[in-house]
N, C-alpha and C. Protein backbone atom coordinates (compact mmCIF):
# COMPACT_ATOMS: atom_id res chain seq x y z
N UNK A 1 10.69 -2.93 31.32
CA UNK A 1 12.10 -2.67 31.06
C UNK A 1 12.54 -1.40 31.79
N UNK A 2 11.94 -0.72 31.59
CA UNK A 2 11.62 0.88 32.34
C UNK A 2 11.97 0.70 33.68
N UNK A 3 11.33 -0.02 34.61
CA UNK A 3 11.36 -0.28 35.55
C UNK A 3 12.56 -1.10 36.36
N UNK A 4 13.02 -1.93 35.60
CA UNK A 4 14.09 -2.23 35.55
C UNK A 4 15.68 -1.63 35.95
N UNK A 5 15.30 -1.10 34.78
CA UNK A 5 16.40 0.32 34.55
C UNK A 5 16.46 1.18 35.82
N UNK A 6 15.22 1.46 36.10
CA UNK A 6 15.01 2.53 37.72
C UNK A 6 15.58 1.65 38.79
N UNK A 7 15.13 0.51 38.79
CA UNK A 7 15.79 -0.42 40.01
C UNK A 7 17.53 -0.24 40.15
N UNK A 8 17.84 -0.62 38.62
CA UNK A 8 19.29 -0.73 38.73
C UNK A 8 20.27 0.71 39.12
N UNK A 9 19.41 1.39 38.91
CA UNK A 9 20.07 2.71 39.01
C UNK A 9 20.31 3.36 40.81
N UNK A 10 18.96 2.94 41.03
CA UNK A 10 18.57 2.87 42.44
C UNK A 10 19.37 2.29 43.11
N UNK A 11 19.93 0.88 42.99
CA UNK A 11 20.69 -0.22 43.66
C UNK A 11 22.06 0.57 43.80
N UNK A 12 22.67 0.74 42.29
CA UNK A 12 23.88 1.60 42.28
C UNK A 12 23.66 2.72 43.28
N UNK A 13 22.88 3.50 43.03
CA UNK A 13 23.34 4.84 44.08
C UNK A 13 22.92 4.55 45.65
N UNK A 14 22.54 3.55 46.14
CA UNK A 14 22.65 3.14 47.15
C UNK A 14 24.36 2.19 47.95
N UNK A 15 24.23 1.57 46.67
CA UNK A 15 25.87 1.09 46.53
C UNK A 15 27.00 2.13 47.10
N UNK A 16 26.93 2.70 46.10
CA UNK A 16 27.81 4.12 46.21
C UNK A 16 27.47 5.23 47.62
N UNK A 17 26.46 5.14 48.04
CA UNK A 17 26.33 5.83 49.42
C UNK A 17 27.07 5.08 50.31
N UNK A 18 26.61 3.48 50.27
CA UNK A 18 27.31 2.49 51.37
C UNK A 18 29.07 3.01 51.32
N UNK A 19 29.36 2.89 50.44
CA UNK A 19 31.06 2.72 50.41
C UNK A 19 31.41 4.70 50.20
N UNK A 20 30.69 5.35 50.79
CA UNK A 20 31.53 6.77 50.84
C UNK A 20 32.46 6.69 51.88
N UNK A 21 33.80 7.50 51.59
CA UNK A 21 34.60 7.38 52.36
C UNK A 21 34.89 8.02 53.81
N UNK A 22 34.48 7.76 54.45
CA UNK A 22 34.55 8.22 55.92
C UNK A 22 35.29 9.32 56.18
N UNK A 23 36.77 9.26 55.42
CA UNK A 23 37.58 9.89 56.19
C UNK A 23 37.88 11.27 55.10
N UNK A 24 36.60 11.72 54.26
CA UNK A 24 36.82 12.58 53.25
C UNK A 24 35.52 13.94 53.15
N UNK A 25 35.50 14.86 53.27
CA UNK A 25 34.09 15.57 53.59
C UNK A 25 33.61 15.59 52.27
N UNK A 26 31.93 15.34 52.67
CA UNK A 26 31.31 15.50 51.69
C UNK A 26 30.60 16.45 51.03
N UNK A 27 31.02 17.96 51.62
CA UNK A 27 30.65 18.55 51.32
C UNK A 27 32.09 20.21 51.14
N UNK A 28 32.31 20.74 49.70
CA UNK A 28 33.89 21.58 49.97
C UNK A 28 33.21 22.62 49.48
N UNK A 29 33.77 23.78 50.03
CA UNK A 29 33.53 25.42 49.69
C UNK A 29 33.80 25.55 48.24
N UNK A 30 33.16 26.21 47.15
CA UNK A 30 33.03 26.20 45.77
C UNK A 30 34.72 27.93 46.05
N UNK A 31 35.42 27.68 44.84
CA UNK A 31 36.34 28.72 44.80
C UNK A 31 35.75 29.46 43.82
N UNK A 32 35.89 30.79 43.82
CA UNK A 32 35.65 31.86 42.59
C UNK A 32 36.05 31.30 41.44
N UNK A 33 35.56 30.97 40.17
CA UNK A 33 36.10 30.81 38.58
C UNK A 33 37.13 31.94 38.46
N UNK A 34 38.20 31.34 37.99
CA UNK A 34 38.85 32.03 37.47
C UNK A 34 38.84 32.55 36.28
N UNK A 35 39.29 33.72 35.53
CA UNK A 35 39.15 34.19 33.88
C UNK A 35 39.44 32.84 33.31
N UNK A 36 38.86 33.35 31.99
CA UNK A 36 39.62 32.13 31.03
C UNK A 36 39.09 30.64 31.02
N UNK A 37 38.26 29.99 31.66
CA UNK A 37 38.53 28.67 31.99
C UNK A 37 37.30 27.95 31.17
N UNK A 38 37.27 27.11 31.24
CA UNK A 38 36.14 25.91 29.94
C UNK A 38 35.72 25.42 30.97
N UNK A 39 34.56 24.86 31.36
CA UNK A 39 33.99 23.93 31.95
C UNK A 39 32.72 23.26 31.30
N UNK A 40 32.61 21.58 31.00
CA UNK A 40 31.92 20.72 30.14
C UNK A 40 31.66 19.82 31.20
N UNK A 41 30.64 19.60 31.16
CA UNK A 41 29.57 18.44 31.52
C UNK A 41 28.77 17.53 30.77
N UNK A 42 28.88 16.28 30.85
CA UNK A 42 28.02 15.39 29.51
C UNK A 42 27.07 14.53 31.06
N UNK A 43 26.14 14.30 30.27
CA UNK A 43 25.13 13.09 31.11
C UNK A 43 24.48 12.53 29.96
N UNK A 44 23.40 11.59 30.50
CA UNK A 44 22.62 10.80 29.86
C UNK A 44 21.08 11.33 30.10
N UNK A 45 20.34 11.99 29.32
CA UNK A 45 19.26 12.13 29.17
C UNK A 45 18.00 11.05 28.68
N UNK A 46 17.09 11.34 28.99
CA UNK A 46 16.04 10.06 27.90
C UNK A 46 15.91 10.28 26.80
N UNK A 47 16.32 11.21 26.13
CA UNK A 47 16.03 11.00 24.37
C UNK A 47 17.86 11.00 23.93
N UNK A 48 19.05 11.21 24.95
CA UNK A 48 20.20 11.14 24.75
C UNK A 48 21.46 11.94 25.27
N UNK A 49 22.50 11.59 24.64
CA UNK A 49 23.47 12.23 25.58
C UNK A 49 22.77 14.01 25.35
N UNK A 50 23.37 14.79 26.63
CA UNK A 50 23.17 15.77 27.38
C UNK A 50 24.37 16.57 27.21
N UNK A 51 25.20 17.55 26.62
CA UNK A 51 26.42 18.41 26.87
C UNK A 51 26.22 19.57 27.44
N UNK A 52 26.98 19.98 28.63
CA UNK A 52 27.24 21.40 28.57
C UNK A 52 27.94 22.35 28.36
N UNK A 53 28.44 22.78 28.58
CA UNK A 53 29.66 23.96 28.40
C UNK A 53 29.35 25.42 28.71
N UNK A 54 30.80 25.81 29.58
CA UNK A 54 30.36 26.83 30.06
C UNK A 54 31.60 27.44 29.76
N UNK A 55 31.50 29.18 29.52
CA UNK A 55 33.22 30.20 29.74
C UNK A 55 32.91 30.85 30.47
N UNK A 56 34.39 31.01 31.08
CA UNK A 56 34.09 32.30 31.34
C UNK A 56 35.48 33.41 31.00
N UNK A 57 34.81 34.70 31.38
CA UNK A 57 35.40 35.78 30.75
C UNK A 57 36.05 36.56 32.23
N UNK A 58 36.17 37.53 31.89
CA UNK A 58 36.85 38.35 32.61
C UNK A 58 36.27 38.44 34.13
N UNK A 59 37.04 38.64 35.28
CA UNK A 59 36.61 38.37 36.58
C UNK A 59 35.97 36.99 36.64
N UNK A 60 36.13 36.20 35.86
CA UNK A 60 35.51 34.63 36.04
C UNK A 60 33.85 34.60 36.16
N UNK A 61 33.38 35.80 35.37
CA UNK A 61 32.05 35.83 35.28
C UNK A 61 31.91 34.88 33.86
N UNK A 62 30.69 34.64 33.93
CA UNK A 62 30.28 33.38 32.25
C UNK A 62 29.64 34.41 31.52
N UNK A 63 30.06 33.54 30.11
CA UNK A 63 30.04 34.78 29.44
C UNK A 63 28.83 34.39 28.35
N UNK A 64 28.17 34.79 27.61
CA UNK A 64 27.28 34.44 26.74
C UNK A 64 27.66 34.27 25.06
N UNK A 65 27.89 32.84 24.42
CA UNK A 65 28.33 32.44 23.71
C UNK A 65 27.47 32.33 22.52
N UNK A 66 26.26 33.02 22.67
CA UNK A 66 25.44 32.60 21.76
C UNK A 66 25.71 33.67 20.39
């Protein structure tokens, strides 16, 4: 089943390479964070969903939320 799963995943991101868009770069200069801002990320891990979250604070440095 395992294996499976790796295939299909494989197929997709080969998929998705075929059809990148030509006329769009694939690669853009990251801008400084600005103060203030939230940034969240979710994925799929093997034991389950994955969240992140990030702030940041003043000069758009991240700030430690713990």
């Amino acid at each position: 089943m395992r294996y499976m799963e790796v295939q299909q995943s494989v197929d997709f991101i080969m998929e998705q390479l075929d059809n990148l868009p030509a006329d769009k770069p694939l690669l853009m200069e990251m801008k400084k964070p600005q103060a203030g801002c939230l940034a969240v990320s979710m994925t799929e891990g093997w034991r389950g969903e994955i969240v992140h979250a990030a702030i940041t604070g003043r000069g758009g440095r991240s700030r430690d939320t713990r």
